[in-house]
Protein backbone atom coordinates (compact mmCIF):
# COMPACT_ATOMS: atom_id res chain seq x y z
CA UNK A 1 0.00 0.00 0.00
CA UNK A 2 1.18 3.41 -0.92
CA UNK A 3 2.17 5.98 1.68
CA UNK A 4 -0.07 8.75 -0.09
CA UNK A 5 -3.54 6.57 1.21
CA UNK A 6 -3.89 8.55 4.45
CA UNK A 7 -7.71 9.76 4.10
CA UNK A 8 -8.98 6.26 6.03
CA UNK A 9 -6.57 6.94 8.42
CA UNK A 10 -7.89 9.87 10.00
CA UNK A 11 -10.31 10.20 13.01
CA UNK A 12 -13.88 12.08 11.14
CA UNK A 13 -16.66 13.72 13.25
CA UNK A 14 -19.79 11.25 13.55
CA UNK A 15 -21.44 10.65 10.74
CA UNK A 16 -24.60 12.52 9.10
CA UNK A 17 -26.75 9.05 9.63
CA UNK A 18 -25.28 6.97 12.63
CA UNK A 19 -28.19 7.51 14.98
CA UNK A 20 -31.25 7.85 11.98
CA UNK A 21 -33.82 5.66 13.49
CA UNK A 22 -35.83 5.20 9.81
CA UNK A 23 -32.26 3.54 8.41
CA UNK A 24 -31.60 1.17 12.23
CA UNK A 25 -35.02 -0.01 11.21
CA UNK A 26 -34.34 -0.59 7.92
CA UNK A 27 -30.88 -1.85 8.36
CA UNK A 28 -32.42 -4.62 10.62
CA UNK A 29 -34.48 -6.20 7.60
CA UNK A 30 -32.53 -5.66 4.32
CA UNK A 31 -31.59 -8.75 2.49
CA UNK A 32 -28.08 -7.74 1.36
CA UNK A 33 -25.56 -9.43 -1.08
CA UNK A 34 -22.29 -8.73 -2.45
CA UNK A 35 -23.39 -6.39 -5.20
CA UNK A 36 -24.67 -3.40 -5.11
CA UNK A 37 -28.23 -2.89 -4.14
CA UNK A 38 -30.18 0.73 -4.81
CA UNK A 39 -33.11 0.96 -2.84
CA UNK A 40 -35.76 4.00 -1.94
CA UNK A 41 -36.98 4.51 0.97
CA UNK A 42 -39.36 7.25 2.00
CA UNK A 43 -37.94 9.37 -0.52
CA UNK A 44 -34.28 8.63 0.10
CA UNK A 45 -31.62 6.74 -2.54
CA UNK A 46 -29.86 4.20 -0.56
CA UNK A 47 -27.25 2.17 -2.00
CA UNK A 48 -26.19 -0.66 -0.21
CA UNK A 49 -24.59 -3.94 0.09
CA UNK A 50 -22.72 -6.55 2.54
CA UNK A 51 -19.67 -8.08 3.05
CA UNK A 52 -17.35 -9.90 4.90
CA UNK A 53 -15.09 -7.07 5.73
CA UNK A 54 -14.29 -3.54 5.56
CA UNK A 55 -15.00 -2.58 1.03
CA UNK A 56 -15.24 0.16 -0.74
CA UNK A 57 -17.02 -0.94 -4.37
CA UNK A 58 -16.38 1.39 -7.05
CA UNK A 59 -19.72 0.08 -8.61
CA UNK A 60 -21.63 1.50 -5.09
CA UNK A 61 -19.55 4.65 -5.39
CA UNK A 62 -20.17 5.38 -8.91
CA UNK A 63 -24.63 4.37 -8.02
CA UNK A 64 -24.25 6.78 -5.03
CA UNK A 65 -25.96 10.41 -5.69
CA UNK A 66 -25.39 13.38 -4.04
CA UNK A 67 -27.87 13.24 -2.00
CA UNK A 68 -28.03 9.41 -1.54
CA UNK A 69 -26.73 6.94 1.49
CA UNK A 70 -24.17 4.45 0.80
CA UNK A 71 -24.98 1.33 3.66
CA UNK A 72 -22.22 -1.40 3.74
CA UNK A 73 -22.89 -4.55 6.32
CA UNK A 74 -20.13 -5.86 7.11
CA UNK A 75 -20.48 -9.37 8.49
CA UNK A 76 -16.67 -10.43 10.08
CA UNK A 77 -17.74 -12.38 13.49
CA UNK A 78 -20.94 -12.41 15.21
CA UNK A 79 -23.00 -9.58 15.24
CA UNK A 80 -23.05 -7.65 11.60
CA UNK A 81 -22.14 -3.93 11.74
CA UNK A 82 -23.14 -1.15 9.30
CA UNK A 83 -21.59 1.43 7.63
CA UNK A 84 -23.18 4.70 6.70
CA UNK A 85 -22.65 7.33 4.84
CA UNK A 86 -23.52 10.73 2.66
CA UNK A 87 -21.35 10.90 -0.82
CA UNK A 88 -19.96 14.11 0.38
CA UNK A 89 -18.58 11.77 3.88
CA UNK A 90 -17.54 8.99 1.33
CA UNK A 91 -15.21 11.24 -0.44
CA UNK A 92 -13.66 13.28 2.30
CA UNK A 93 -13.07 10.05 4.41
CA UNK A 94 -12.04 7.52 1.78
CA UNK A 95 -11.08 9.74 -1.41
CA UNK A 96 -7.76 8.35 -1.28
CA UNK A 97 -8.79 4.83 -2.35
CA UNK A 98 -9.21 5.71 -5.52
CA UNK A 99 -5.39 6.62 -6.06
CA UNK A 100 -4.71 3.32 -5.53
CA UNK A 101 -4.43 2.26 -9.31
CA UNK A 102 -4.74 -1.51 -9.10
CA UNK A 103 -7.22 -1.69 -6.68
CA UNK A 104 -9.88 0.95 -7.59
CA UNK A 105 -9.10 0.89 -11.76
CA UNK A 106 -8.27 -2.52 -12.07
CA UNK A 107 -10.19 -4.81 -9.40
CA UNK A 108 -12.69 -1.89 -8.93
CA UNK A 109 -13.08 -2.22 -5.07
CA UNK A 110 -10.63 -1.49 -2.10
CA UNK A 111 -10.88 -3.35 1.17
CA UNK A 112 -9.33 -3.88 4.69
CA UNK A 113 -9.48 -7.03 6.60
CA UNK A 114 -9.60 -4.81 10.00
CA UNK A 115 -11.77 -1.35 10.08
CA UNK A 116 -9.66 1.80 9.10
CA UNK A 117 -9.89 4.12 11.70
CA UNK A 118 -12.17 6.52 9.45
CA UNK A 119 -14.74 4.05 9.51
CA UNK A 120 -15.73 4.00 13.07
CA UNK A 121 -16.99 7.76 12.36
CA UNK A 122 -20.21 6.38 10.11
CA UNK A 123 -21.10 3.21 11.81
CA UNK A 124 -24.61 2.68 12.55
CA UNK A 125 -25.86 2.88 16.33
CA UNK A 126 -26.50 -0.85 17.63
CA UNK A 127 -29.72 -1.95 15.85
């Protein structure tokens, strides 16, 4: 990994959605695969998806408007945890992925097998 991909790295303010009630509820009942998912829901663009760890899918990026939520489960051990986020807190916390050539142009996704420390900013409230 480059020594430019510092974005992740950072500590962010919470994010805009981590205590929205409307998206705990729906959060709790979405049947979620690996690819990208858009859904509306009371007038709101959600993209969202699950995995096994910590990824950033161009495809989700590229779905995501501005004024949309990008929702990633991430299922490691246990108890599934969700990521959420505006575009605008997307880009500011994880802009950097997409310098990393091989990863973001080639495989089209970046991922993490632990949570980056920018992540913790945007994960949903226990559901």
């Amino acid at each position: 990994m480059s020594n430019t991909i510092k974005s992740f790295g950072a500590a962010y303010p919470p994010g805009r959605f981590t205590s929205d009630a409307r998206l705990k509820s729906l959060c709790a009942t979405l049947q979620l695969s690996a690819t990208p998912t858009l859904i509306r829901d009371a007038g709101r663009t959600i993209v969202a998806y699950e995995r096994s760890r910590m990824w950033i899918d161009r495809n989700a990026w590229e779905m995501l408007p501005a004024d949309g939520i990008l929702v990633v489960r991430i299922r490691q051990t246990g108890r599934p945890i969700h990521l959420c986020m505006s575009l605008e807190e997307l880009e500011t916390a994880f802009a950097d992925v997409k310098k990393s050539r091989s990863c973001w142009e080639d495989l089209r996704h970046y991922h993490w097998p632990r949570l980056p420390r920018a992540a913790y900013s945007f994960v949903l409230e226990a559901l």
